[in-house]
Protein backbone atom coordinates (compact mmCIF):
# COMPACT_ATOMS: atom_id res chain seq x y z
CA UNK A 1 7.42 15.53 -1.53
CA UNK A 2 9.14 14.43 1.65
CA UNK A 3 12.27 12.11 1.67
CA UNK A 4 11.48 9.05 3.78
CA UNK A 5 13.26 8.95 6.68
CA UNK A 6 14.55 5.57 8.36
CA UNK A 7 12.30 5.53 11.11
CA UNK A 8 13.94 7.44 13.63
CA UNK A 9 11.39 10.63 12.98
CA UNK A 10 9.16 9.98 16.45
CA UNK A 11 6.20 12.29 16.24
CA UNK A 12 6.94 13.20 12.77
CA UNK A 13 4.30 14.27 10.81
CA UNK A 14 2.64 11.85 8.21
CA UNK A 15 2.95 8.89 11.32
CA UNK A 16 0.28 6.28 11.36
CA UNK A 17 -2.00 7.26 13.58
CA UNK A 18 -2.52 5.39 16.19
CA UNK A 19 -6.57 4.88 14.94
CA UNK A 20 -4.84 3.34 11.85
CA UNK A 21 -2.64 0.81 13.99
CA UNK A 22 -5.82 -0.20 15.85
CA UNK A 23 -7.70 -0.49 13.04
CA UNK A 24 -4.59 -3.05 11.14
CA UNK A 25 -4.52 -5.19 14.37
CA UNK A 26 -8.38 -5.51 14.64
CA UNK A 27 -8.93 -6.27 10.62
CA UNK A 28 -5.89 -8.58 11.08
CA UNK A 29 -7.36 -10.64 14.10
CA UNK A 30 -10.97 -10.60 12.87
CA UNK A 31 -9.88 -12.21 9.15
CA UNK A 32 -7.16 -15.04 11.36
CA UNK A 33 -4.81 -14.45 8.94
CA UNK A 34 -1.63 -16.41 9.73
CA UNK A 35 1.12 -15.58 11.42
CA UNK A 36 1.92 -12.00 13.23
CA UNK A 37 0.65 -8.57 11.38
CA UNK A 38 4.44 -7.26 12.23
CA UNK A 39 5.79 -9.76 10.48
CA UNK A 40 3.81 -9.29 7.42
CA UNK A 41 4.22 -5.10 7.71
CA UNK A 42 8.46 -5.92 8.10
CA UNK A 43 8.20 -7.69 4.89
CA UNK A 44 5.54 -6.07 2.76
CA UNK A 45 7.14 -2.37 4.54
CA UNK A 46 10.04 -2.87 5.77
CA UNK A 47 9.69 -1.38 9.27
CA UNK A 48 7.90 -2.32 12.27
CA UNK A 49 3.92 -1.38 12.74
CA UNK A 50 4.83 1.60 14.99
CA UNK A 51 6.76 2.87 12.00
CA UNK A 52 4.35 2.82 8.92
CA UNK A 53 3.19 6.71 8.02
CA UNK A 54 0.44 7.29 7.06
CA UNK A 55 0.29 6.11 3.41
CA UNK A 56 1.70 2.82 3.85
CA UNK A 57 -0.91 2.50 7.07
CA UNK A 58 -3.58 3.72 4.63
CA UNK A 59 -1.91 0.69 1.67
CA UNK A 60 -2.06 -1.85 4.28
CA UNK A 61 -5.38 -1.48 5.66
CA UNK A 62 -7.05 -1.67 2.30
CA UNK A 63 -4.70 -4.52 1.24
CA UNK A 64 -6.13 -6.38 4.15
CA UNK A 65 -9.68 -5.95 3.66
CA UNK A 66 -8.94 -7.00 -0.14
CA UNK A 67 -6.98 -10.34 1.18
CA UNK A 68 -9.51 -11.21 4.19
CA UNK A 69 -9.93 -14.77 3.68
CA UNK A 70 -13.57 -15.60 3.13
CA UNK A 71 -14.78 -17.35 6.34
């Protein structure tokens, strides 16, 4: 296992991908959830969007699809 680094890793391996921090923003604007998703990722994370790795992009993707609100 890797120690987590504080963010300052650009490039590093185990990054969200980019397809991952598409796919947060669309769920998150197709469910109208309230508020902003980096909001929600600073306090359910503790970094910004561009920061998740891959396992906490992976966490919060299925959390939102869990929590979309039932329109």
């Amino acid at each position: 296992a890797q120690p987590a680094t504080n963010g300052n890793g650009h490039g590093a391996p185990g990054k969200a991908s980019e397809k991952q921090i598409k796919m947060l923003f669309a769920i998150w604007n197709k469910a109208g959830f309230n508020g902003k998703l980096s909001d929600w990722i600073a306090e359910s994370y503790g970094c910004g969007v561009d920061d998740l790795n891959v396992k906490q992009a992976s966490a919060a993707i299925e959390a939102l699809q869990k929590d979309e609100p039932a329109n």
